[in-house]
Protein backbone atom coordinates (compact mmCIF):
# COMPACT_ATOMS: atom_id res chain seq x y z
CA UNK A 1 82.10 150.41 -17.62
CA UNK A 2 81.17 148.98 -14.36
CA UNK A 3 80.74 144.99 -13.95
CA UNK A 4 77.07 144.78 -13.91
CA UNK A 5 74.64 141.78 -11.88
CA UNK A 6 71.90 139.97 -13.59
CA UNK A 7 69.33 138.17 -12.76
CA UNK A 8 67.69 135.16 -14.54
CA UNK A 9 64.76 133.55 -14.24
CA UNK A 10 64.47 130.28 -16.03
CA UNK A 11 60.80 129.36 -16.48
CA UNK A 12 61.74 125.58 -17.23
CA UNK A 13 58.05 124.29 -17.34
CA UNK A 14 57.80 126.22 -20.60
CA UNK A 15 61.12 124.61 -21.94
CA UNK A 16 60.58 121.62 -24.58
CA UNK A 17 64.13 120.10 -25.22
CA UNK A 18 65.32 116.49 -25.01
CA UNK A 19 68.38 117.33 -24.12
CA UNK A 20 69.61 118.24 -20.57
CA UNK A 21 70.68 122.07 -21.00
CA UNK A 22 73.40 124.28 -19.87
CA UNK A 23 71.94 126.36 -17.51
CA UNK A 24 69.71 123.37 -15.55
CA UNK A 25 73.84 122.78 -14.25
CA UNK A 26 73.92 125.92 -12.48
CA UNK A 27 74.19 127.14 -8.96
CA UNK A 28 70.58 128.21 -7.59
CA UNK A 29 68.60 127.63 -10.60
CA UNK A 30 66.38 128.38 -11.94
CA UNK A 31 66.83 132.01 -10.68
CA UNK A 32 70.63 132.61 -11.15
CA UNK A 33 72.97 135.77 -10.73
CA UNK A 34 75.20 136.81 -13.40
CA UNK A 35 78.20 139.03 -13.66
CA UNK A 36 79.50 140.64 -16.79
CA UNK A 37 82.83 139.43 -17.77
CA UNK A 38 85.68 141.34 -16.25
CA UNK A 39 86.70 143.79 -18.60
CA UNK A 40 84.34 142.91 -21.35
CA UNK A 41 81.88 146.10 -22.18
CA UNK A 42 78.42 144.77 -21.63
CA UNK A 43 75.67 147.36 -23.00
CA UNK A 44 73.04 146.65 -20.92
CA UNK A 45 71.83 148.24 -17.80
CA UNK A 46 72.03 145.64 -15.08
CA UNK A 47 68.34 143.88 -14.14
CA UNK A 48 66.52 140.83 -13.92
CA UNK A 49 65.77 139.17 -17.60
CA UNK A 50 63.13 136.22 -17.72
CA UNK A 51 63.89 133.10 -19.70
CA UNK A 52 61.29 132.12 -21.64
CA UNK A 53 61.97 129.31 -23.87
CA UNK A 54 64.92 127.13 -25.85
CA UNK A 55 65.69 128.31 -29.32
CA UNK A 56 67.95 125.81 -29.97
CA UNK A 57 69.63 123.05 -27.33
CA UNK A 58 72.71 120.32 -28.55
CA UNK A 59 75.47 118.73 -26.84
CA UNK A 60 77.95 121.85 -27.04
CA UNK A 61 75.86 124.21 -26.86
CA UNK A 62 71.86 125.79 -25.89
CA UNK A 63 70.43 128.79 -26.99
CA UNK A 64 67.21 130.59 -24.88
CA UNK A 65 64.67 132.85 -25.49
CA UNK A 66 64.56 135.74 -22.71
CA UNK A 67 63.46 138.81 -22.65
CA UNK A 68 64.68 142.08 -20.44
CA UNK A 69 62.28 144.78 -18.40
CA UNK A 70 61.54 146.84 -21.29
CA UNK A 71 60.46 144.20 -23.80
CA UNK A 72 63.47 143.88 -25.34
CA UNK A 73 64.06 140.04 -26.69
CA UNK A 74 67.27 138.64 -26.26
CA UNK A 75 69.28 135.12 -27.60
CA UNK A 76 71.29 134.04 -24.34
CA UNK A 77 73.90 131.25 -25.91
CA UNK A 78 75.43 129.10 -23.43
CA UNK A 79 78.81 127.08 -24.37
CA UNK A 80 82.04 126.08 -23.48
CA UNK A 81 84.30 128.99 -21.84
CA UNK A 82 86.36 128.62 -25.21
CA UNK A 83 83.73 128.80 -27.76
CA UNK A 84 82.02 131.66 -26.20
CA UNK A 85 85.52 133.61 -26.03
CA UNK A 86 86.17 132.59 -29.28
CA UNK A 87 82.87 133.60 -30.73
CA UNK A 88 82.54 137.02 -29.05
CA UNK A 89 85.98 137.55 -30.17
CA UNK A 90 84.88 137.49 -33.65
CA UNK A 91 81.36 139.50 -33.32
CA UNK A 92 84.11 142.45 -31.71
CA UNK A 93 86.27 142.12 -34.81
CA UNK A 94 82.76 142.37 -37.05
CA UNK A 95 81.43 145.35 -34.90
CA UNK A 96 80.67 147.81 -37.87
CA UNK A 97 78.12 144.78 -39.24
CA UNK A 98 76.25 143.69 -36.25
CA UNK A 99 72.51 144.59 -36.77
CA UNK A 100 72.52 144.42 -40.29
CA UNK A 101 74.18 141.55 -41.65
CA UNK A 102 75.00 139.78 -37.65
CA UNK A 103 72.85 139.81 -34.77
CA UNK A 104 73.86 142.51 -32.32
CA UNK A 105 76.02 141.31 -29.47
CA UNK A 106 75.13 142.91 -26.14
CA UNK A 107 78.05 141.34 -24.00
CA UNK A 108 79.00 138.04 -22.23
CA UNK A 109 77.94 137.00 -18.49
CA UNK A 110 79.14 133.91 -16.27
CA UNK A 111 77.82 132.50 -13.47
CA UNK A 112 79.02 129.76 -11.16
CA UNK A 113 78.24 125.71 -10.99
CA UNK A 114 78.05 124.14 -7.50
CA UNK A 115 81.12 123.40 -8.30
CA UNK A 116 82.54 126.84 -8.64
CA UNK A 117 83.14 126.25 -12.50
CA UNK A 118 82.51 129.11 -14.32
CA UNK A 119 79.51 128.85 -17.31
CA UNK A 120 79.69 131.71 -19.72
CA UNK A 121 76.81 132.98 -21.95
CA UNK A 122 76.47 135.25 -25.03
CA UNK A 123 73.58 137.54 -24.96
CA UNK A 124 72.17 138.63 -28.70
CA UNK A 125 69.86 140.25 -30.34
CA UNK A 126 67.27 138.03 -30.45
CA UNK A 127 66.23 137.98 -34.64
CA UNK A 128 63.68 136.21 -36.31
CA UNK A 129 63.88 132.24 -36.32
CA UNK A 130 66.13 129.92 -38.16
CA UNK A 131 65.28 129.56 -41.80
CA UNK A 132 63.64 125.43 -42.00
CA UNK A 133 63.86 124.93 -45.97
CA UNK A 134 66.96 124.03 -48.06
CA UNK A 135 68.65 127.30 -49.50
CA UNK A 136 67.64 125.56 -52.96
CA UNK A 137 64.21 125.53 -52.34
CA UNK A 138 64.05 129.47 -51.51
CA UNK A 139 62.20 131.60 -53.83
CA UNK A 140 65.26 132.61 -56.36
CA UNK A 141 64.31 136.45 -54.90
CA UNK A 142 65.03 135.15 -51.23
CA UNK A 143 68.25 133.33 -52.19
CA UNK A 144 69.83 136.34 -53.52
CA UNK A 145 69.19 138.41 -50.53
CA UNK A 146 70.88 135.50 -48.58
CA UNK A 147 73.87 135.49 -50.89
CA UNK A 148 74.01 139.25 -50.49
CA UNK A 149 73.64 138.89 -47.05
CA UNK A 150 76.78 136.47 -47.10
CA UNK A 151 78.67 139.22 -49.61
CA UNK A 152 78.33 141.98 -47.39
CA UNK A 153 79.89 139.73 -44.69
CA UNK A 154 82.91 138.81 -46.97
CA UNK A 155 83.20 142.31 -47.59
CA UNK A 156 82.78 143.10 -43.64
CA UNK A 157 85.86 141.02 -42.95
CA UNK A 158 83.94 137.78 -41.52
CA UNK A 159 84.60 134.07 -43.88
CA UNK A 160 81.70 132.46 -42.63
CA UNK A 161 83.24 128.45 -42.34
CA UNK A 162 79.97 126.43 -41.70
CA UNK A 163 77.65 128.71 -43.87
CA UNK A 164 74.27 126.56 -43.87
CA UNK A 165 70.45 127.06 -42.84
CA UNK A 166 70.52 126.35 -39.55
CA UNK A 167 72.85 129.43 -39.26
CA UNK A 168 70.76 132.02 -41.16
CA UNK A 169 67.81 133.31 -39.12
CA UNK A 170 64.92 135.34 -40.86
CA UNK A 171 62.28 138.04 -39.83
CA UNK A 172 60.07 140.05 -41.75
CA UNK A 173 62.50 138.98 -45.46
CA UNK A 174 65.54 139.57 -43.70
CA UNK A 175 68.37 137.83 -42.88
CA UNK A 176 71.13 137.37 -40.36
CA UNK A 177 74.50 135.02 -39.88
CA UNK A 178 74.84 133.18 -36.88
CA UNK A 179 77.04 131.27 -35.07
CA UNK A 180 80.37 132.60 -35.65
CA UNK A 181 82.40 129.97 -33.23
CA UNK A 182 83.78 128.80 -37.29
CA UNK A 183 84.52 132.11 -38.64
CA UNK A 184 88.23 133.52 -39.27
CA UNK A 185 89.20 136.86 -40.95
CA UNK A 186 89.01 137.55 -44.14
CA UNK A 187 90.40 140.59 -45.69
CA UNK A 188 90.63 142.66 -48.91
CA UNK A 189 87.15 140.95 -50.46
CA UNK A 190 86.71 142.78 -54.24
CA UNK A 191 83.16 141.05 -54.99
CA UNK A 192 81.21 143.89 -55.58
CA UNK A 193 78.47 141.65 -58.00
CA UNK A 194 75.01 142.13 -56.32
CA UNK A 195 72.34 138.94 -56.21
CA UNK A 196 69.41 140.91 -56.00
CA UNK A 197 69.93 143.15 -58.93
CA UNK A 198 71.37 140.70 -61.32
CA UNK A 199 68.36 137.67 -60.48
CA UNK A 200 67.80 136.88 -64.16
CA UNK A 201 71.39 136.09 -64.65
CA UNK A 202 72.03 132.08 -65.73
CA UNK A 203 75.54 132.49 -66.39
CA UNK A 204 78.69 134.47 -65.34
CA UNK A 205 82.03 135.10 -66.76
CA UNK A 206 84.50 133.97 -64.22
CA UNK A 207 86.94 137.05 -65.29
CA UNK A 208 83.78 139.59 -64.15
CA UNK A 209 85.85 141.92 -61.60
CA UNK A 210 82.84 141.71 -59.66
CA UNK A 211 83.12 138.22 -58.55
CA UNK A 212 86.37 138.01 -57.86
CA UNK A 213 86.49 136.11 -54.49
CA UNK A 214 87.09 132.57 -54.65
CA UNK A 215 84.96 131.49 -51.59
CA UNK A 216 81.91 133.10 -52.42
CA UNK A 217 81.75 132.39 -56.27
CA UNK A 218 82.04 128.69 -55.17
CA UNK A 219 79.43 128.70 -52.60
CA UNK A 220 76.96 130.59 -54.68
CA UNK A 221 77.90 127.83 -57.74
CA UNK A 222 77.10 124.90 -54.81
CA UNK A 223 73.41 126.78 -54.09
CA UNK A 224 73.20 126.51 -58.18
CA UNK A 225 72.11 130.39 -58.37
CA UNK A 226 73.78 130.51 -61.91
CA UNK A 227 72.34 127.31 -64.06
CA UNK A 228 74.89 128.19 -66.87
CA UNK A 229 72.24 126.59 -69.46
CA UNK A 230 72.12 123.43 -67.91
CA UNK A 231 69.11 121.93 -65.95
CA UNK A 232 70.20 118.82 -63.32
CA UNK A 233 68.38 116.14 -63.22
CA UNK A 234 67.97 113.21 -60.58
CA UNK A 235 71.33 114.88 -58.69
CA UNK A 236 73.40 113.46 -61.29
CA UNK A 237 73.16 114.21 -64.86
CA UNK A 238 73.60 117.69 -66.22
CA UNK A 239 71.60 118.58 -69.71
CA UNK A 240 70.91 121.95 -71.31
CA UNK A 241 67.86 123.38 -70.68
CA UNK A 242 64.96 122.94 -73.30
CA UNK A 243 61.62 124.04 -73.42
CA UNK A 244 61.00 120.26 -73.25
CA UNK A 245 62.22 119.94 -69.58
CA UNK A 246 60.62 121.58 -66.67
CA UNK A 247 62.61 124.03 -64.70
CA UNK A 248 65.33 123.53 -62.14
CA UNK A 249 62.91 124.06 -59.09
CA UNK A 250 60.18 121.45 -60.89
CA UNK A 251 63.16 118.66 -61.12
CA UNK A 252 64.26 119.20 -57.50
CA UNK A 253 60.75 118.07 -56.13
CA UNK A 254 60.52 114.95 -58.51
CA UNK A 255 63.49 113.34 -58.03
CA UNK A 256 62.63 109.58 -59.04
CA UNK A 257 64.60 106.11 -59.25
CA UNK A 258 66.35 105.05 -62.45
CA UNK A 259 66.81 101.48 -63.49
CA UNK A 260 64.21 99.91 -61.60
CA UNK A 261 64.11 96.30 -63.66
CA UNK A 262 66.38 93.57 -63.36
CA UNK A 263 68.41 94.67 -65.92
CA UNK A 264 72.02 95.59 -66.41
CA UNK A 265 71.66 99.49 -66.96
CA UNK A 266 74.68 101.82 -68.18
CA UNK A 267 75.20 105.41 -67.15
CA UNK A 268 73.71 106.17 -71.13
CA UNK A 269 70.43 104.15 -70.16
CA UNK A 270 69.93 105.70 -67.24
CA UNK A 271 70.85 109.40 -68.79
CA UNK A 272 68.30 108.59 -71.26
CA UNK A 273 65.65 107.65 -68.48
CA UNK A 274 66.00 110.64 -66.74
CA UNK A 275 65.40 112.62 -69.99
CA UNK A 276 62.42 110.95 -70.96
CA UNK A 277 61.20 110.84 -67.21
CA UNK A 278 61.27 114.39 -67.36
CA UNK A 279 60.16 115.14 -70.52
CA UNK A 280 57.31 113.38 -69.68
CA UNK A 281 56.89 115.68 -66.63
CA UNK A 282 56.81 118.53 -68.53
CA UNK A 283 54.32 117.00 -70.82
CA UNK A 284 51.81 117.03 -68.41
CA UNK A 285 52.62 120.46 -66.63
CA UNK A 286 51.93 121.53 -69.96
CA UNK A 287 48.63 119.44 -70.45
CA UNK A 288 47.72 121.09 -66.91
CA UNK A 289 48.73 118.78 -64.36
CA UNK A 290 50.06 120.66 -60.98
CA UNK A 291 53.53 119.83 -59.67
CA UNK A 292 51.54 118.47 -56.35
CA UNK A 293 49.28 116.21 -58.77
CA UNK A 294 52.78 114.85 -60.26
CA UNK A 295 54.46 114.23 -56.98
CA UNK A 296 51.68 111.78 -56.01
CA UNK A 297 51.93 110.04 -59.35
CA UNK A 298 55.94 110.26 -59.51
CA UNK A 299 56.26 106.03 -59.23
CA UNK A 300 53.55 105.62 -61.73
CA UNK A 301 55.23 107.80 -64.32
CA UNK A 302 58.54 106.05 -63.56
CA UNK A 303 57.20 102.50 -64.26
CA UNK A 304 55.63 104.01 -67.30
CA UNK A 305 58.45 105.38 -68.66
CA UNK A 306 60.37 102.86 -68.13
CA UNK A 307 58.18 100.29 -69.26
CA UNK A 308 58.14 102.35 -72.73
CA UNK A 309 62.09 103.02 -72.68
CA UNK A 310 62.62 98.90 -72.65
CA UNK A 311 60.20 98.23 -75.54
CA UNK A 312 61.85 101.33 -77.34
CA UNK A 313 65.02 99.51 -76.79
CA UNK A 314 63.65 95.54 -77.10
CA UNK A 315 65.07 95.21 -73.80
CA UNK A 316 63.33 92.84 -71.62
CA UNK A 317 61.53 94.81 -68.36
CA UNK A 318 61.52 92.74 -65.30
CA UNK A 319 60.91 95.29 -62.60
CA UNK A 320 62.16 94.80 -59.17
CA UNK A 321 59.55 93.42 -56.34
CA UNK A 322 58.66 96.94 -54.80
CA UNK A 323 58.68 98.66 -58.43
CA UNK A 324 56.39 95.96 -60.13
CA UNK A 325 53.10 98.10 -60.52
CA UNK A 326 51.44 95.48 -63.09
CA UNK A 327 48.85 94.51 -60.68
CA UNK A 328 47.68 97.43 -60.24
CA UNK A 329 48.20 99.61 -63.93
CA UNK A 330 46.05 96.08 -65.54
CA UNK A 331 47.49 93.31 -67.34
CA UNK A 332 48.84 95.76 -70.21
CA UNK A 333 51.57 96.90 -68.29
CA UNK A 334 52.94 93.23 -67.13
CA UNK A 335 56.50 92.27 -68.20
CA UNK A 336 57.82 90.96 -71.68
């Protein structure tokens, strides 16, 4: 295939970054020529693609919006000559996945600095935006498509080493990887278990022949998509579940301090807290109060239940300055 020349046009005034980007360092800009790389197949016919906007821009490395003749969007990622060979090296090795569980790679241009330095770019398939919650707080139907999405990916040869939201881009309830500059090979995969299908599981037998790859049962343990009976709450205690507690997804939002008086607590005490803290929660879900409602009250319920943990306990409760509520709950809630 024939080198082919490109021309971009970078329509800066529609560019909101703090940072200064890649392609601002380039010779002639903001309309620049571009060359495929020498003996790299590029599969696009040569013509001039407009720059639109700035996906993403960080010290090593900015990503544009841009968009060819026909319509066609594009992801143009600009980096250092080694992590743009190293990344395109990988999307070659993964060819029989791009599209479905990778973005398509088209091919890779340079241009030229001022000061005849090369500046290489990636150009993408441009798919959906990246995803802006926590995996955790997915819907447990969108988590297992990501998990699948990172399965099929094992099983497509690619060990994805900085797996995380801001490399996952959605459109439309789909998913992609991204970013494969921290990738290496990895062969022979036999996990065959799929998320979607098996979304009311809580548990799983670690001899199941369908989970047997270590690095994927241990990421989809750290995303917590099997509870194995256990609900966690405040990050760091671990109970079984009870139709007492609220769910998982109902702790995660109402995290709250434990131990808030001047008061020597033990891991027990504050185990104990949490417990009643929650149960408490899920005392007044059940009495109707929405999670939102709850959120807003979350340091009132904590004083309270602490407040009725100490005088369960004869302990005295001397809360700290920015936990003492009194003044404002009325003199039955001051110290003893």
């Amino acid at each position: 295939m024939t080198r082919a020349a490109f021309s971009l046009q970078f329509h800066d005034d529609q560019f909101v970054t703090d940072h200064r980007h890649h392609a601002s360092f380039l010779k002639n800009y903001p309309t620049c020529g571009f060359w495929a790389a020498k003996g790299y197949p590029f599969h696009l016919e040569s013509q001039p693609i407009q720059v639109k906007g700035i996906l993403y821009c960080g010290d090593k490395s900015t990503v544009y919006l841009a968009e060819c003749e026909g319509g066609m969007e594009l992801a143009l990622k600009f980096a250092s000559e080694d992590d743009v060979l190293r990344e395109a090296a990988a999307y070659d090795a993964l060819e029989p996945i791009q599209g479905t569980v990778i973005p398509r790679l088209y091919g890779m241009l340079y241009a030229r600095r001022p000061d005849k330095r090369r500046v290489f770019c990636l150009v993408m398939e441009r798919f959906g935006n990246r995803v802006t919650s926590s995996f955790r707080d997915l819907p447990r139907p969108e988590l297992a498509k990501v998990l699948n999405k990172l399965a099929e990916a094992h099983r497509g040869g690619l060990y994805h080493l900085d797996f995380a939201e801001r490399n996952v881009v959605e459109k439309d309830g789909d998913y992609r990887l991204i970013d494969l500059r921290h990738a290496k090979p990895h062969s022979g995969c036999g996990w065959t278990y799929d998320f979607e299908k098996n979304i009311e599981d809580c548990t799983v037998d670690d001899a199941d022949p369908s989970i047997q790859c270590h690095g994927l049962k241990a990421q989809a343990d750290e995303l917590e998509f099997w509870d194995y009976g256990y609900v966690h709450l405040c990050k760091f205690y671990s109970v079984p579940k009870s139709d007492k507690l609220p769910p998982q997804k109902v702790v995660d939002q109402l995290h709250t301090c434990l131990g808030i008086s001047m008061t020597n607590y033990l891991s027990d005490h504050r185990r104990e807290l949490a417990i009643k803290y929650f149960e408490e929660i899920k005392r007044r879900m059940d009495a109707g109060q929405t999670v939102e409602e709850l959120v807003r009250l979350c340091d009132v319920i904590t004083y309270d239940v602490h407040l009725q943990w100490h005088k369960e306990k004869n302990i005295p409760f001397h809360p700290s300055a920015v936990w003492d509520l009194s003044e404002r709950r009325g003199s039955s809630h001051t110290s003893f």
